[in-house]
C-alpha atoms as a PDB file:
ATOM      1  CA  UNK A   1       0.719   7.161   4.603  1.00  0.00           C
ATOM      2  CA  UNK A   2       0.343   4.470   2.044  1.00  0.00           C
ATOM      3  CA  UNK A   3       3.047   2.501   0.555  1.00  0.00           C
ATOM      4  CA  UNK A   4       5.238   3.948  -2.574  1.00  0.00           C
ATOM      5  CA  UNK A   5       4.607   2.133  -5.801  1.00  0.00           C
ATOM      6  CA  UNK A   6       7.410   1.753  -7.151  1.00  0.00           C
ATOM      7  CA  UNK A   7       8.845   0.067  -3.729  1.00  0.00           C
ATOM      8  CA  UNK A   8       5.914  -2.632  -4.180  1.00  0.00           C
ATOM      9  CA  UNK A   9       6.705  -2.925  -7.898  1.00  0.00           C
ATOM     10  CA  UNK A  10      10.316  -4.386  -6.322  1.00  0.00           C
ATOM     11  CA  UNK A  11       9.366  -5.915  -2.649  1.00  0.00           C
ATOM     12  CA  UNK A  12       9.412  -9.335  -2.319  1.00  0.00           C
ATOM     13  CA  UNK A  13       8.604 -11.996   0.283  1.00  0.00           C
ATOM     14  CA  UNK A  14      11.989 -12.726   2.177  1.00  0.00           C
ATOM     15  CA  UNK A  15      10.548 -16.479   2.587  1.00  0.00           C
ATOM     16  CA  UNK A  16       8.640 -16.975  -0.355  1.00  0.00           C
ATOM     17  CA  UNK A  17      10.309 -14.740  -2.974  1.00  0.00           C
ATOM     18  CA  UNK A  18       6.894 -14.175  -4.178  1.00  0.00           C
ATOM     19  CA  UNK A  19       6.003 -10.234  -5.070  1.00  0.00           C
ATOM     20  CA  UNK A  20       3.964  -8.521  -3.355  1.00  0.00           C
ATOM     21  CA  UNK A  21       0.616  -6.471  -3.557  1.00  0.00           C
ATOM     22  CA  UNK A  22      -1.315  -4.809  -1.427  1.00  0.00           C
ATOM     23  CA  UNK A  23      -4.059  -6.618   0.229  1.00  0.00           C
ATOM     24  CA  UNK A  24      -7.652  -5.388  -0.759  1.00  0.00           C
ATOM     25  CA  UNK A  25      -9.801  -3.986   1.043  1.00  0.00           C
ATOM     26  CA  UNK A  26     -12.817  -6.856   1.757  1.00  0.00           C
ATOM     27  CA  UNK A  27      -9.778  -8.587   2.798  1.00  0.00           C
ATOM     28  CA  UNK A  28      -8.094  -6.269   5.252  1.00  0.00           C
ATOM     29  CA  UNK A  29     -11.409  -6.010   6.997  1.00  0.00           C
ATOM     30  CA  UNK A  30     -11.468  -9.284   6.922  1.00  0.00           C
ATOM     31  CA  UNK A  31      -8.110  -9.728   8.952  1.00  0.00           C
ATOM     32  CA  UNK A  32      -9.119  -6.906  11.595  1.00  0.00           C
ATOM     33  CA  UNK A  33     -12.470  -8.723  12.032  1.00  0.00           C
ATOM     34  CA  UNK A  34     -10.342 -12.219  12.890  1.00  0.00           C
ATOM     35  CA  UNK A  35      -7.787  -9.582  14.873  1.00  0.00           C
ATOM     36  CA  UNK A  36     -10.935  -8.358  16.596  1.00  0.00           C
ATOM     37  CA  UNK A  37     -12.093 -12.009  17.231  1.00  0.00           C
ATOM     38  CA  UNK A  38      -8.419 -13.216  18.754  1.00  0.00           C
ATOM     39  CA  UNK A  39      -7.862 -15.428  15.861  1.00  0.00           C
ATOM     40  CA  UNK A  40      -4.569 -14.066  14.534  1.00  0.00           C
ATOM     41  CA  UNK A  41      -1.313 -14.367  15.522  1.00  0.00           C
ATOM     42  CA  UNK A  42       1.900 -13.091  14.094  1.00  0.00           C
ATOM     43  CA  UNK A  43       4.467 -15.691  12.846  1.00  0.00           C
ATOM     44  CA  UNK A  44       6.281 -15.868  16.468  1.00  0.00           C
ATOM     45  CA  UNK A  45       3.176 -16.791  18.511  1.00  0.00           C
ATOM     46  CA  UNK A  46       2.095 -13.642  20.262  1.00  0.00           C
ATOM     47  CA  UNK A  47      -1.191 -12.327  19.591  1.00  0.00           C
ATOM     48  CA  UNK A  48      -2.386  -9.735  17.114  1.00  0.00           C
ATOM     49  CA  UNK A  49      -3.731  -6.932  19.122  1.00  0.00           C
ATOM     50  CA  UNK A  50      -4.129  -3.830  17.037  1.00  0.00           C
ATOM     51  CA  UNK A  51      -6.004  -3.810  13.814  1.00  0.00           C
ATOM     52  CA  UNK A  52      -3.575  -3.058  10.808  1.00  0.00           C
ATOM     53  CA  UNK A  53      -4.405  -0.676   8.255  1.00  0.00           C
ATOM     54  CA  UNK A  54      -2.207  -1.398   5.198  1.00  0.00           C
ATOM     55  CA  UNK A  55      -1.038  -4.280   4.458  1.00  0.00           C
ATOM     56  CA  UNK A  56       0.966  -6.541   1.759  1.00  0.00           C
ATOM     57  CA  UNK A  57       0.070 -10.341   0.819  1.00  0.00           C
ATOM     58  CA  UNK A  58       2.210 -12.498  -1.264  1.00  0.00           C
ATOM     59  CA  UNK A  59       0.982 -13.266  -4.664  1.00  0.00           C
ATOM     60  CA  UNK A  60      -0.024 -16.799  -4.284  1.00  0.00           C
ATOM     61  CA  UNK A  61      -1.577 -15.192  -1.153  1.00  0.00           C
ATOM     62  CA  UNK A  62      -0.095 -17.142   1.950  1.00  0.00           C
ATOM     63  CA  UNK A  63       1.482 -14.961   3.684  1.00  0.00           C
ATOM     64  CA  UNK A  64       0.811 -11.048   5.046  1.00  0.00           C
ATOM     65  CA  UNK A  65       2.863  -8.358   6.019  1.00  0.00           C
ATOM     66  CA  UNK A  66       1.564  -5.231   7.503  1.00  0.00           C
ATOM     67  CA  UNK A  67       2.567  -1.901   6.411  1.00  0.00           C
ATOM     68  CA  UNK A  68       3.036   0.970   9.069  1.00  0.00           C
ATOM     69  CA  UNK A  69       3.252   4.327   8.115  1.00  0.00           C
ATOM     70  CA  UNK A  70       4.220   3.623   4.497  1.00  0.00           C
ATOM     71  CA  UNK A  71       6.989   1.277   5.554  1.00  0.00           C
ATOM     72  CA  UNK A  72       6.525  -2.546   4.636  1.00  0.00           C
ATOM     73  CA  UNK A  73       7.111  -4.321   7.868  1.00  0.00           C
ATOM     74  CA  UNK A  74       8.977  -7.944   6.188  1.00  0.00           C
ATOM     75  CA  UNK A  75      10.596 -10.101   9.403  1.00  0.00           C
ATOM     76  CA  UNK A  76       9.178 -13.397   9.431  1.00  0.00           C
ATOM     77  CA  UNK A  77       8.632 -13.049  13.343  1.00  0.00           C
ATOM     78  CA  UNK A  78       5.848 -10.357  12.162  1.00  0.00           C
ATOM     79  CA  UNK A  79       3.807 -11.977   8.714  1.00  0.00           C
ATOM     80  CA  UNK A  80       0.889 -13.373   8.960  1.00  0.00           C
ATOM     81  CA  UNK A  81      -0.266 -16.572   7.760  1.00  0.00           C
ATOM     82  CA  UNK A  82      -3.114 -15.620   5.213  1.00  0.00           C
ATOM     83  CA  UNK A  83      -4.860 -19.178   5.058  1.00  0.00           C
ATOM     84  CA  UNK A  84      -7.797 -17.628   7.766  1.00  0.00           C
ATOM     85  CA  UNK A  85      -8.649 -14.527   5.712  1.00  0.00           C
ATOM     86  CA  UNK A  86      -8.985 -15.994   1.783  1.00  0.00           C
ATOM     87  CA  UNK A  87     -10.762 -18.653   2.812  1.00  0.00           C
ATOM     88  CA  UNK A  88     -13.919 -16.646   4.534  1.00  0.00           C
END
């Protein structure tokens, strides 16, 4: 289920207050490929294990949130630092 647009046209990043937008797709398979590789982990520490199949990044594009079943999935504990994926 993908994410209602006029809930991304008011989402923001709880750390950054940046808005949001959904992350493309040469970068989501990006991510999954460093997910794949063991390279990501969530904010807390703990690995990455299951590829994600929606997800948000902030607009100055540090930080990623995934999206599971249309739901935006914003704790801290559970971005993503995006530093790994826009710079391949």
């Amino acid at each position: 289920m993908a994410i209602d647009r006029k809930l991304l046209e008011i989402l923001r990043c709880p750390i950054t207050k940046q808005p949001l937008k959904l992350l493309d797709s040469t970068h989501l398979e990006t991510l999954n490929r460093l997910i794949s590789e063991g390279e990501m982990c969530w904010a807390d520490g703990t690995a990455v294990t299951e590829p994600i199949t929606e997800a948000l990044v902030t607009d100055n594009q540090t930080t990623i949130y995934e999206v599971e079943d249309g739901i935006p999935v914003m704790l801290e504990d559970r971005s993503l630092a995006a530093d790994l994926i826009f710079s391949q």
